[in-house]
PDB file of N, CA and C in Angstrom:
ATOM      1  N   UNK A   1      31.886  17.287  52.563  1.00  0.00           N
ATOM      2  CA  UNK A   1      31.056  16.836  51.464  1.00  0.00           C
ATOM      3  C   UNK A   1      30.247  17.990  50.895  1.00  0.00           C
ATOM      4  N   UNK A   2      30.321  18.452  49.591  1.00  0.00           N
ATOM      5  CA  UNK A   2      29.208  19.008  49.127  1.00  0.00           C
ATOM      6  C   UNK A   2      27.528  18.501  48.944  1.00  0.00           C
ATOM      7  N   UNK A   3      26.974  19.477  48.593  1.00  0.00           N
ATOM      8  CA  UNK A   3      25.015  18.969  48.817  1.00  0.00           C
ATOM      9  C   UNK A   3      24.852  18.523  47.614  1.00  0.00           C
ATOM     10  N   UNK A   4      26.224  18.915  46.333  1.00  0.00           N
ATOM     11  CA  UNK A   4      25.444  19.397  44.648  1.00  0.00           C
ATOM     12  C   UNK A   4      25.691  17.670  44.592  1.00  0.00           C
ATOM     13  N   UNK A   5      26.610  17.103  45.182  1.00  0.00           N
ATOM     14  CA  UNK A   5      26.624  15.255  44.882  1.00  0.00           C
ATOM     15  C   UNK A   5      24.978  14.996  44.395  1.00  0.00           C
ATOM     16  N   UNK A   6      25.328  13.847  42.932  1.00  0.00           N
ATOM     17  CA  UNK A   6      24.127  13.038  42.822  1.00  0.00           C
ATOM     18  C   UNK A   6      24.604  11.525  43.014  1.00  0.00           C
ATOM     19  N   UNK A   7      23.391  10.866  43.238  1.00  0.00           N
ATOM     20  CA  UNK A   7      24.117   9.531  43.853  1.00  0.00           C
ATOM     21  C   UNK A   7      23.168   9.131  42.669  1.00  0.00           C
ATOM     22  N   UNK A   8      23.671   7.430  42.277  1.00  0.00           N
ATOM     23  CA  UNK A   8      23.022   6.523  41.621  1.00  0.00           C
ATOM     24  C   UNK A   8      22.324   5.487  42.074  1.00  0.00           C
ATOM     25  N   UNK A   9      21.040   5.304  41.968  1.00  0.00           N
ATOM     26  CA  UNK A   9      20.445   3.710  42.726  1.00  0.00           C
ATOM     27  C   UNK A   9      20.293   2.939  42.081  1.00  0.00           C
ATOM     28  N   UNK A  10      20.476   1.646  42.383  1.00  0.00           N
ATOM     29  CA  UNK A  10      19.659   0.273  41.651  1.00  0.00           C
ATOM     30  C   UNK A  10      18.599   0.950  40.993  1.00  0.00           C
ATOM     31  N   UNK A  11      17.517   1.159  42.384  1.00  0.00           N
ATOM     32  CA  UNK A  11      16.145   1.164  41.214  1.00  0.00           C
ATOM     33  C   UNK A  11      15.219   2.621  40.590  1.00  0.00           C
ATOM     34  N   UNK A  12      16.411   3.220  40.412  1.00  0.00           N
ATOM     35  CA  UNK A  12      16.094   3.828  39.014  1.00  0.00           C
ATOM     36  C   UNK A  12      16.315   3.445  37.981  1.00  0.00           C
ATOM     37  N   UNK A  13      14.864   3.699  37.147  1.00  0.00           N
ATOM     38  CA  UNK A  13      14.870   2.991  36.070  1.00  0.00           C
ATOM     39  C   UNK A  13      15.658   3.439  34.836  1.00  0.00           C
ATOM     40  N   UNK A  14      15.964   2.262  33.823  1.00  0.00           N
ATOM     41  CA  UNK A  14      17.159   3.179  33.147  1.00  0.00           C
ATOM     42  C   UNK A  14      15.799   4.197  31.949  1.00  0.00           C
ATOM     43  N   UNK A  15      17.060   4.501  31.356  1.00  0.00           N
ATOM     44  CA  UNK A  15      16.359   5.449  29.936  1.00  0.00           C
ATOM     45  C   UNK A  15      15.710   4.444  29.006  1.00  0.00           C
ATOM     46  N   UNK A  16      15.021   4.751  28.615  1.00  0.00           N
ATOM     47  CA  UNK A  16      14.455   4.029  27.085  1.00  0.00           C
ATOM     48  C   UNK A  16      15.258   4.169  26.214  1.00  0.00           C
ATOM     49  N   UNK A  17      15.686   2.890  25.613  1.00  0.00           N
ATOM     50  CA  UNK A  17      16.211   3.520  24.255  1.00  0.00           C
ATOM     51  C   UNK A  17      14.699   3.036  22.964  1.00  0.00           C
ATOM     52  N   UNK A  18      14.400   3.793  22.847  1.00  0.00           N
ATOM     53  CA  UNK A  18      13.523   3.774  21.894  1.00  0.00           C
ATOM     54  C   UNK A  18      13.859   3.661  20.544  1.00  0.00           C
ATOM     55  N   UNK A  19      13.592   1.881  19.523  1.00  0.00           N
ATOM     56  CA  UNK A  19      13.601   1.893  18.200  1.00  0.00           C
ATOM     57  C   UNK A  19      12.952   2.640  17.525  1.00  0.00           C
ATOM     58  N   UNK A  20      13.302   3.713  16.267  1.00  0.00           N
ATOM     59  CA  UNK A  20      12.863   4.080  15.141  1.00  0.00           C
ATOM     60  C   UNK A  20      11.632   3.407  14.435  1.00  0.00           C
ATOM     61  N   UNK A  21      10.500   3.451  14.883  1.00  0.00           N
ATOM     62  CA  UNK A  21       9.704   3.158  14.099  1.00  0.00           C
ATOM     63  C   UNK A  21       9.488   2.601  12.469  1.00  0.00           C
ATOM     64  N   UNK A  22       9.323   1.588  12.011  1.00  0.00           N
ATOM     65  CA  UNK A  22       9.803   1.050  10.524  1.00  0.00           C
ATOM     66  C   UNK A  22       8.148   1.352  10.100  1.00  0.00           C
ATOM     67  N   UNK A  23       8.435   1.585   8.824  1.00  0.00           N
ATOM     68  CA  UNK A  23       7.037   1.644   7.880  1.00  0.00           C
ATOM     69  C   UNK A  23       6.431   0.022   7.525  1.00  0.00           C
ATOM     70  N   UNK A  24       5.480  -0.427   7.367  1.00  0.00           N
ATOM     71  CA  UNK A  24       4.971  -1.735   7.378  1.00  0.00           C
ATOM     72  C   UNK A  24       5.567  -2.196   5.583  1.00  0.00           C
ATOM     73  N   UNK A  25       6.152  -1.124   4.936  1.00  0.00           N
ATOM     74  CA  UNK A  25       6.576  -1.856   3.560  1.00  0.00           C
ATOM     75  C   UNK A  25       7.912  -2.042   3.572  1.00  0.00           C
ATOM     76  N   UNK A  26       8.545  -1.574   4.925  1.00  0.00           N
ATOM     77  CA  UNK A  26       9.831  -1.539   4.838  1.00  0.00           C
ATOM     78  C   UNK A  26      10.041  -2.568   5.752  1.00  0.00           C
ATOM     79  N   UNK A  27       9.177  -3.008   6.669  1.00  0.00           N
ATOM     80  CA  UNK A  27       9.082  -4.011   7.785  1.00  0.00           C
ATOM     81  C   UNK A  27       9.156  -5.264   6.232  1.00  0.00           C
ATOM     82  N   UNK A  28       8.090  -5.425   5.736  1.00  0.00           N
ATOM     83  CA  UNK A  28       7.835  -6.855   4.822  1.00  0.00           C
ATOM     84  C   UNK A  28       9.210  -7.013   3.802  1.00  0.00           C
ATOM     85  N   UNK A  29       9.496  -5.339   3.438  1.00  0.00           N
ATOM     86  CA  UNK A  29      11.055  -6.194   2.384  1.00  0.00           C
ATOM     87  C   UNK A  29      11.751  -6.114   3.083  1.00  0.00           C
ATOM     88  N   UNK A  30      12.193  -5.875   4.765  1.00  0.00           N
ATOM     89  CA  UNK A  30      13.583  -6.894   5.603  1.00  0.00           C
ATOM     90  C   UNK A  30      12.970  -8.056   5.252  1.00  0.00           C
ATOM     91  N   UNK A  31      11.557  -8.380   6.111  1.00  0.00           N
ATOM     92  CA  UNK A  31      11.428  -9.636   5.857  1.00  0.00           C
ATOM     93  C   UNK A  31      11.632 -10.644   4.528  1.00  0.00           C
ATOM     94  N   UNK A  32      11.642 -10.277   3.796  1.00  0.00           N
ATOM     95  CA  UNK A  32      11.510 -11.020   1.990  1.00  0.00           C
ATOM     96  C   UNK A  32      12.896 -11.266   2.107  1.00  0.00           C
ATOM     97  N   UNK A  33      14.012 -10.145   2.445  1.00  0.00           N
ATOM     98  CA  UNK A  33      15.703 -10.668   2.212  1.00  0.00           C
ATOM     99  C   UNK A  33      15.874 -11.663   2.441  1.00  0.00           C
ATOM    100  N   UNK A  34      15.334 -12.292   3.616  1.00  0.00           N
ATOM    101  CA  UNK A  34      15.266 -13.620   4.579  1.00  0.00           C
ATOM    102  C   UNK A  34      14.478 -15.050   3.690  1.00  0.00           C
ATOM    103  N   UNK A  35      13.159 -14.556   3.028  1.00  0.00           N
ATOM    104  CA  UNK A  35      12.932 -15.610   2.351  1.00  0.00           C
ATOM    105  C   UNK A  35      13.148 -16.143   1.037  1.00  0.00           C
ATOM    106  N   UNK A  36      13.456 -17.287   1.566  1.00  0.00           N
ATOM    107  CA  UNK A  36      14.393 -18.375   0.654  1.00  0.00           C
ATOM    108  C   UNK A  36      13.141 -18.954  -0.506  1.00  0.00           C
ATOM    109  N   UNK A  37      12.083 -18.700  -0.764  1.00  0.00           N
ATOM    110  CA  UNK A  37      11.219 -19.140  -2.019  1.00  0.00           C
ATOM    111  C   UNK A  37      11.323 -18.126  -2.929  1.00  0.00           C
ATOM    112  N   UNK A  38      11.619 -17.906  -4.396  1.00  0.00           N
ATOM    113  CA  UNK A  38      11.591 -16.987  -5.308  1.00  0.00           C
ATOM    114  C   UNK A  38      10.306 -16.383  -5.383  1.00  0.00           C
ATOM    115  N   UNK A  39       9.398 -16.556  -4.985  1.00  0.00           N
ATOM    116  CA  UNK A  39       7.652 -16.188  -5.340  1.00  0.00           C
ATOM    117  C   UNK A  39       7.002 -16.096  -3.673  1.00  0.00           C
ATOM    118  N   UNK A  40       6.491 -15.549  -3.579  1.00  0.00           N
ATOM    119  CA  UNK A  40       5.632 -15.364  -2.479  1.00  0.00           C
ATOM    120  C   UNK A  40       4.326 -14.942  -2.568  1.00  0.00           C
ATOM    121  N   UNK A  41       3.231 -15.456  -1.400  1.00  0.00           N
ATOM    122  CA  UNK A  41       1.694 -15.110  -1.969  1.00  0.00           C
ATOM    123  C   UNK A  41       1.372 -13.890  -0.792  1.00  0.00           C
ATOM    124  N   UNK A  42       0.356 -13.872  -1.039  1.00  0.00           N
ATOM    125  CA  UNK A  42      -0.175 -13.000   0.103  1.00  0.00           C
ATOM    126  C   UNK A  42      -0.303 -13.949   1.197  1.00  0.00           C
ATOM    127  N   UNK A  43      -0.781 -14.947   1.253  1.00  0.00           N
ATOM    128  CA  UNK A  43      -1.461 -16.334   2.018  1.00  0.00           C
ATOM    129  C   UNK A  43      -0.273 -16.285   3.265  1.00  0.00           C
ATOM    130  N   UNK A  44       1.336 -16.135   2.333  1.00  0.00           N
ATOM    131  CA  UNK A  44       2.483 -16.904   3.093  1.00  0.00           C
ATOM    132  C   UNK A  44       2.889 -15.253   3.768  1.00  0.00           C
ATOM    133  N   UNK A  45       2.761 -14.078   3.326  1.00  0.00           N
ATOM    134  CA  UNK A  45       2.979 -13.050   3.758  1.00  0.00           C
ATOM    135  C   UNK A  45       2.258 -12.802   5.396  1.00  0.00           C
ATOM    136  N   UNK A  46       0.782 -13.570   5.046  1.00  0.00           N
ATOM    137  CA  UNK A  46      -0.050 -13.294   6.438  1.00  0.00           C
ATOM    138  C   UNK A  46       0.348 -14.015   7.750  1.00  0.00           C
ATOM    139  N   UNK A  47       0.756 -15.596   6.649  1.00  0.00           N
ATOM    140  CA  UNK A  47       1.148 -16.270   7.894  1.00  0.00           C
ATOM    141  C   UNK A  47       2.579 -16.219   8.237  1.00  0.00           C
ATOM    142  N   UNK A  48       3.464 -15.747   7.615  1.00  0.00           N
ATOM    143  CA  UNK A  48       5.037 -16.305   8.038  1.00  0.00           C
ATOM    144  C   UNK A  48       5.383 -14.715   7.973  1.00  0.00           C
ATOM    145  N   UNK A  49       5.106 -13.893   7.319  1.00  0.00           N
ATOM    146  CA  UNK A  49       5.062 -12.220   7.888  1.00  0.00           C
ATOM    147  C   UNK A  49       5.342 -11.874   9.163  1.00  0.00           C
ATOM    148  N   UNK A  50       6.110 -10.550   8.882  1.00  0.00           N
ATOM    149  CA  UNK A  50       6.131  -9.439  10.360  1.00  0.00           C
ATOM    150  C   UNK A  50       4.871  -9.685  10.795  1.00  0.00           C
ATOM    151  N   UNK A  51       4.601  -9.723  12.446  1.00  0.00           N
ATOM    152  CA  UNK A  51       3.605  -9.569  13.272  1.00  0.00           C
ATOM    153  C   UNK A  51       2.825  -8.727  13.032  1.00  0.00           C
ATOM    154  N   UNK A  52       3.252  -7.444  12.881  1.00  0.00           N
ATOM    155  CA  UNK A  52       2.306  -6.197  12.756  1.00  0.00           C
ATOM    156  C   UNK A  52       1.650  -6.321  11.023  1.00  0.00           C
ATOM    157  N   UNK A  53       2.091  -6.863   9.808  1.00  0.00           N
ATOM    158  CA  UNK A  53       1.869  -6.645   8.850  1.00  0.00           C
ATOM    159  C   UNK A  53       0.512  -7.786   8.845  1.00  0.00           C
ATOM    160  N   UNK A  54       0.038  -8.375   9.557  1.00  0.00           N
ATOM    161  CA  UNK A  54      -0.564 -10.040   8.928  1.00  0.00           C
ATOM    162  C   UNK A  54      -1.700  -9.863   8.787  1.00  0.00           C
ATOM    163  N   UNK A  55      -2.603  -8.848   9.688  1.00  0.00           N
ATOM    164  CA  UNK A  55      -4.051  -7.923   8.888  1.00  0.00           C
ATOM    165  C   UNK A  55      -3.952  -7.807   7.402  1.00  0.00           C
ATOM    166  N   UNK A  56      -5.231  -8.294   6.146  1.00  0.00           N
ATOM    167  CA  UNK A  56      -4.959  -8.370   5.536  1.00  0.00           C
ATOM    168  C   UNK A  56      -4.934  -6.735   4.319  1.00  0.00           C
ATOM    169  N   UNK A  57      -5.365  -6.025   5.300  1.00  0.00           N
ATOM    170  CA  UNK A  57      -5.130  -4.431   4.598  1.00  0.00           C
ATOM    171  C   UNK A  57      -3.769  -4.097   4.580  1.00  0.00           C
ATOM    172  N   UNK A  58      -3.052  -4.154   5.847  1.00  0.00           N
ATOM    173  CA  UNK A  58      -1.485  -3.823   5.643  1.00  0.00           C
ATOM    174  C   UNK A  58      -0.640  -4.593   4.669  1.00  0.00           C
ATOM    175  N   UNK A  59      -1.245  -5.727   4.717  1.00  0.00           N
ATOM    176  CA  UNK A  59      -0.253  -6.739   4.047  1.00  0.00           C
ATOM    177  C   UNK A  59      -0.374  -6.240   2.505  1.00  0.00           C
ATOM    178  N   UNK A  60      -1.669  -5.977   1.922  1.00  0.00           N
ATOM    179  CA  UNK A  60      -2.237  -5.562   0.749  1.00  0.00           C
ATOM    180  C   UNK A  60      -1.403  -4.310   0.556  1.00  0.00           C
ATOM    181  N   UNK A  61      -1.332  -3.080   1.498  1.00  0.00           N
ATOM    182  CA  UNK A  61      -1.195  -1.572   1.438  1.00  0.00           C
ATOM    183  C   UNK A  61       0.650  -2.252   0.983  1.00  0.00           C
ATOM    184  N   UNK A  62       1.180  -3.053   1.789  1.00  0.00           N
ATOM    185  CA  UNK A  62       2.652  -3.293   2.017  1.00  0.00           C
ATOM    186  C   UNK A  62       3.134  -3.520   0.784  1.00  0.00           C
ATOM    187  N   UNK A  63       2.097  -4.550   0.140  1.00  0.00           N
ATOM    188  CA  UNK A  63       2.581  -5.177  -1.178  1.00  0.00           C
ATOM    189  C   UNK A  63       2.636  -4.153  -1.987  1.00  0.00           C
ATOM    190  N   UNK A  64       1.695  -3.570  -2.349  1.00  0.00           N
ATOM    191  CA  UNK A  64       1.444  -2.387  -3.187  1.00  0.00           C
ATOM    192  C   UNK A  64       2.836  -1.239  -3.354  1.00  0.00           C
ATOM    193  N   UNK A  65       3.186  -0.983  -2.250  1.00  0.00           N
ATOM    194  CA  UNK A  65       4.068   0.010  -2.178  1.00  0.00           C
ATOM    195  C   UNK A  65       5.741  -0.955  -2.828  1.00  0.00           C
ATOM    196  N   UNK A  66       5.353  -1.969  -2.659  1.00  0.00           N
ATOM    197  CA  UNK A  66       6.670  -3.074  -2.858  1.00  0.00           C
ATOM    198  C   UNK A  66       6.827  -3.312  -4.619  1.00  0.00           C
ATOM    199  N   UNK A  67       5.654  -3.174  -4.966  1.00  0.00           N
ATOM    200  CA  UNK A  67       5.568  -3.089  -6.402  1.00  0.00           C
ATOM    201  C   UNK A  67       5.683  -2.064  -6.973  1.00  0.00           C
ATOM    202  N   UNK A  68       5.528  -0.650  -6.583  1.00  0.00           N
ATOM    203  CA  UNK A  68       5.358   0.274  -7.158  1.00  0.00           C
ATOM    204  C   UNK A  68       7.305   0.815  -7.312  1.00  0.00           C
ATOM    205  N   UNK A  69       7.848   0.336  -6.033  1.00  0.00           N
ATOM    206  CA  UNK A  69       9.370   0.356  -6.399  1.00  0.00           C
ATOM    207  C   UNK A  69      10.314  -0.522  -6.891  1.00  0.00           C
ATOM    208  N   UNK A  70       9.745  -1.751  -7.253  1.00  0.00           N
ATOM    209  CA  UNK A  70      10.074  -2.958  -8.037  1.00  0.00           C
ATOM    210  C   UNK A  70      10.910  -3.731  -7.416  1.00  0.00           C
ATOM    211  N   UNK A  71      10.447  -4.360  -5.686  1.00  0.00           N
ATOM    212  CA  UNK A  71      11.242  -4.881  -4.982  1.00  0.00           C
ATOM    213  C   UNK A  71      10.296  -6.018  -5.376  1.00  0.00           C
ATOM    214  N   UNK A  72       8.854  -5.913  -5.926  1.00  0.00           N
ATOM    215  CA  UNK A  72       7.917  -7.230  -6.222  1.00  0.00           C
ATOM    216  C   UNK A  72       7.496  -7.279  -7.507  1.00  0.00           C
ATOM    217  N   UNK A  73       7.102  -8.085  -8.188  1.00  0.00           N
ATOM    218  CA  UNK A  73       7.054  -7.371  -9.715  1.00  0.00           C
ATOM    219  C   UNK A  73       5.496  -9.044  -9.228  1.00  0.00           C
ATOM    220  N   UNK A  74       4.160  -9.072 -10.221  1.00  0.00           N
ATOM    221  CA  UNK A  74       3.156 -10.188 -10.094  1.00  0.00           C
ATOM    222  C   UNK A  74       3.746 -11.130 -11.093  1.00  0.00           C
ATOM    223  N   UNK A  75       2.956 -12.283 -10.602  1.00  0.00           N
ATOM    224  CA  UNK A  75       3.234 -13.735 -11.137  1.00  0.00           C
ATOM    225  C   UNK A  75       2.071 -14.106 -11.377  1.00  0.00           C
ATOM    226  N   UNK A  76       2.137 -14.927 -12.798  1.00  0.00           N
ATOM    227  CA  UNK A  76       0.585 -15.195 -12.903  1.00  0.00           C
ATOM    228  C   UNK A  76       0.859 -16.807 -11.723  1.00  0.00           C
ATOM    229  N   UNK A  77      -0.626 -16.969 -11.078  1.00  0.00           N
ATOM    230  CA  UNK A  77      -0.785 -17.690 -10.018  1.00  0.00           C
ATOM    231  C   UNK A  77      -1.110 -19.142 -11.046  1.00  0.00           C
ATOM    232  N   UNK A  78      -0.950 -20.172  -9.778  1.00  0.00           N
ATOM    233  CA  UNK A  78      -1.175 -21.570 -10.555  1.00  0.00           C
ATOM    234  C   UNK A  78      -2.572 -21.899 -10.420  1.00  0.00           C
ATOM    235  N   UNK A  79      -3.502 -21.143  -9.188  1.00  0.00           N
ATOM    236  CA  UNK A  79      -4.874 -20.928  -8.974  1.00  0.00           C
ATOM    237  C   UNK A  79      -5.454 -19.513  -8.952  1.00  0.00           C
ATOM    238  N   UNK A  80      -6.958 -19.055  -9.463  1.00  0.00           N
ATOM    239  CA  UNK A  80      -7.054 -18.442 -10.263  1.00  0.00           C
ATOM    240  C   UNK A  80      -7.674 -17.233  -8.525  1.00  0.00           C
ATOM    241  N   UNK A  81      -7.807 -18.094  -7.592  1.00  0.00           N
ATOM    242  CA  UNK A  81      -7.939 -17.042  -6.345  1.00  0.00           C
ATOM    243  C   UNK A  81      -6.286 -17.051  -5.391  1.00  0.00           C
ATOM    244  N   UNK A  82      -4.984 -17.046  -5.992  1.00  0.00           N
ATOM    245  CA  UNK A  82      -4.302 -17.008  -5.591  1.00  0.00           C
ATOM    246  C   UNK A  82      -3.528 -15.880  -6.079  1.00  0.00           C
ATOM    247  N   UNK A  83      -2.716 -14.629  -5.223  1.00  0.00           N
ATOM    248  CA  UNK A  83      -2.069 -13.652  -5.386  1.00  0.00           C
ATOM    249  C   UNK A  83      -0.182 -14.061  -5.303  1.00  0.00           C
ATOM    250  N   UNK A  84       0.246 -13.898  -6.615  1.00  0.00           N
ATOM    251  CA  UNK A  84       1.561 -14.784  -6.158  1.00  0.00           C
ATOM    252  C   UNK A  84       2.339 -13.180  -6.740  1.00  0.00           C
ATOM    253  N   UNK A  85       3.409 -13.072  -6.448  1.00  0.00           N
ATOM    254  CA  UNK A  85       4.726 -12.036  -6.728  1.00  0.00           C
ATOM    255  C   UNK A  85       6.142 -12.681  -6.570  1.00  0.00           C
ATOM    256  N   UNK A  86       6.643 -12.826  -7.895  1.00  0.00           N
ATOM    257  CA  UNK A  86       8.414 -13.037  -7.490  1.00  0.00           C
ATOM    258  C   UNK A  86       9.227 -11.788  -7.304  1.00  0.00           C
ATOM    259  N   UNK A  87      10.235 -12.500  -6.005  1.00  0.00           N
ATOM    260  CA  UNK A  87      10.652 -11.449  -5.290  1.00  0.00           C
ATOM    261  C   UNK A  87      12.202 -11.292  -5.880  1.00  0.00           C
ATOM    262  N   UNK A  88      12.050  -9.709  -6.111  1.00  0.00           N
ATOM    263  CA  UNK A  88      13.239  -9.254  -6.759  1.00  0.00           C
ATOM    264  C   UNK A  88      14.668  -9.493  -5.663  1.00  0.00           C
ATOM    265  N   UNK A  89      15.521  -9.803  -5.984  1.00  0.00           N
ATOM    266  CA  UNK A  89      16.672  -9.591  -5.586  1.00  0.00           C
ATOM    267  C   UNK A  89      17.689  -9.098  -5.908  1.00  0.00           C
ATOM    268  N   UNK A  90      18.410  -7.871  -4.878  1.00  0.00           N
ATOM    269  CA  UNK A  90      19.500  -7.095  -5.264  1.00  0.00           C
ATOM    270  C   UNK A  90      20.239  -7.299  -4.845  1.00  0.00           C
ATOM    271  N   UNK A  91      21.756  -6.997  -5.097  1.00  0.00           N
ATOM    272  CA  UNK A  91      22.708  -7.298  -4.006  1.00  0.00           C
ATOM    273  C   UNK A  91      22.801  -5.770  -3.632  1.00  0.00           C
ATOM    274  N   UNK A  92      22.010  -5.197  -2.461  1.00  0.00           N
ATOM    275  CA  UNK A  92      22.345  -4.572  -1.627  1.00  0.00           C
ATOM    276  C   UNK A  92      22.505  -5.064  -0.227  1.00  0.00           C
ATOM    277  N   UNK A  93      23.037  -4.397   0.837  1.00  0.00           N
ATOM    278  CA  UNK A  93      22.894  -4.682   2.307  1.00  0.00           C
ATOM    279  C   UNK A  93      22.262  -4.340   2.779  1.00  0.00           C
ATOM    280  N   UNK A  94      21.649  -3.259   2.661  1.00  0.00           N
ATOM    281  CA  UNK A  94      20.484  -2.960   3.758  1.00  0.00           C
ATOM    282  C   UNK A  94      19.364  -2.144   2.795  1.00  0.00           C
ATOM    283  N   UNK A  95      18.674  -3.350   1.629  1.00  0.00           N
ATOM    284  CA  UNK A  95      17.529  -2.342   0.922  1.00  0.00           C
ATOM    285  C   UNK A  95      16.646  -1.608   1.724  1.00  0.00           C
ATOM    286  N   UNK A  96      16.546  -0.475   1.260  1.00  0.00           N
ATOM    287  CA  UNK A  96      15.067   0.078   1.372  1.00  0.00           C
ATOM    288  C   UNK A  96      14.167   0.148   0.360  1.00  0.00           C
ATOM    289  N   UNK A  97      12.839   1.001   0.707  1.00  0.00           N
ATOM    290  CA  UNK A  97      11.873   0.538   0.019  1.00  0.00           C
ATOM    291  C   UNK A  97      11.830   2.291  -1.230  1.00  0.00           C
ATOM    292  N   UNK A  98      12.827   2.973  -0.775  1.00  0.00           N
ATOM    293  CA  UNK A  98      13.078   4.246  -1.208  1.00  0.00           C
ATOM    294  C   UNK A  98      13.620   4.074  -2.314  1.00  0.00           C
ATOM    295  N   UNK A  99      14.840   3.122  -2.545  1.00  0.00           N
ATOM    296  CA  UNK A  99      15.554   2.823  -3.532  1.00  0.00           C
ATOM    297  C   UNK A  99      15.153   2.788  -4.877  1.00  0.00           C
TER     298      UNK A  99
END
């Protein structure tokens, strides 16, 4: 037998595979592909939103960046303290927020 042998155990732990970190505007338009209402508020962003986005600064910072590349374009609201946006749809497969 040689000494250079490495052996394998159960309990070593494996490697991490570590996900790529997503930006919180790129986190909210996966999420939007998914929702099925043409308009969305901030209200429904906080509550039915990515986990990490539902603070209402990110959600704000998120939207912002979503408009500025025209994945959100504003809606005038049916109440006058309500933030509404209809949500653009493309036929891409995997938008980003770069596009």
């Amino acid at each position: 037998m040689s000494s250079n042998e490495t052996y394998l155990f159960a309990d070593e732990p494996e490697p991490e595979n570590k996900q790529p970190h997503k930006e919180p505007a790129q986190l909210l338009l996966d999420w939007l592909q998914r929702w099925r209402k043409p308009t969305v508020s901030a209200r429904e962003i906080r509550i039915y939103g990515p986990c990490s986005i539902r603070d209402r600064e990110s959600t704000i910072n998120s939207i912002e960046v979503l408009v500025r590349h025209g994945w959100l374009v504003p809606s005038k609201p049916s109440r006058h303290d309500r933030r509404v946006w209809q949500v653009v749809r493309r036929p891409i497969v995997h938008p980003t927020v770069a596009t």
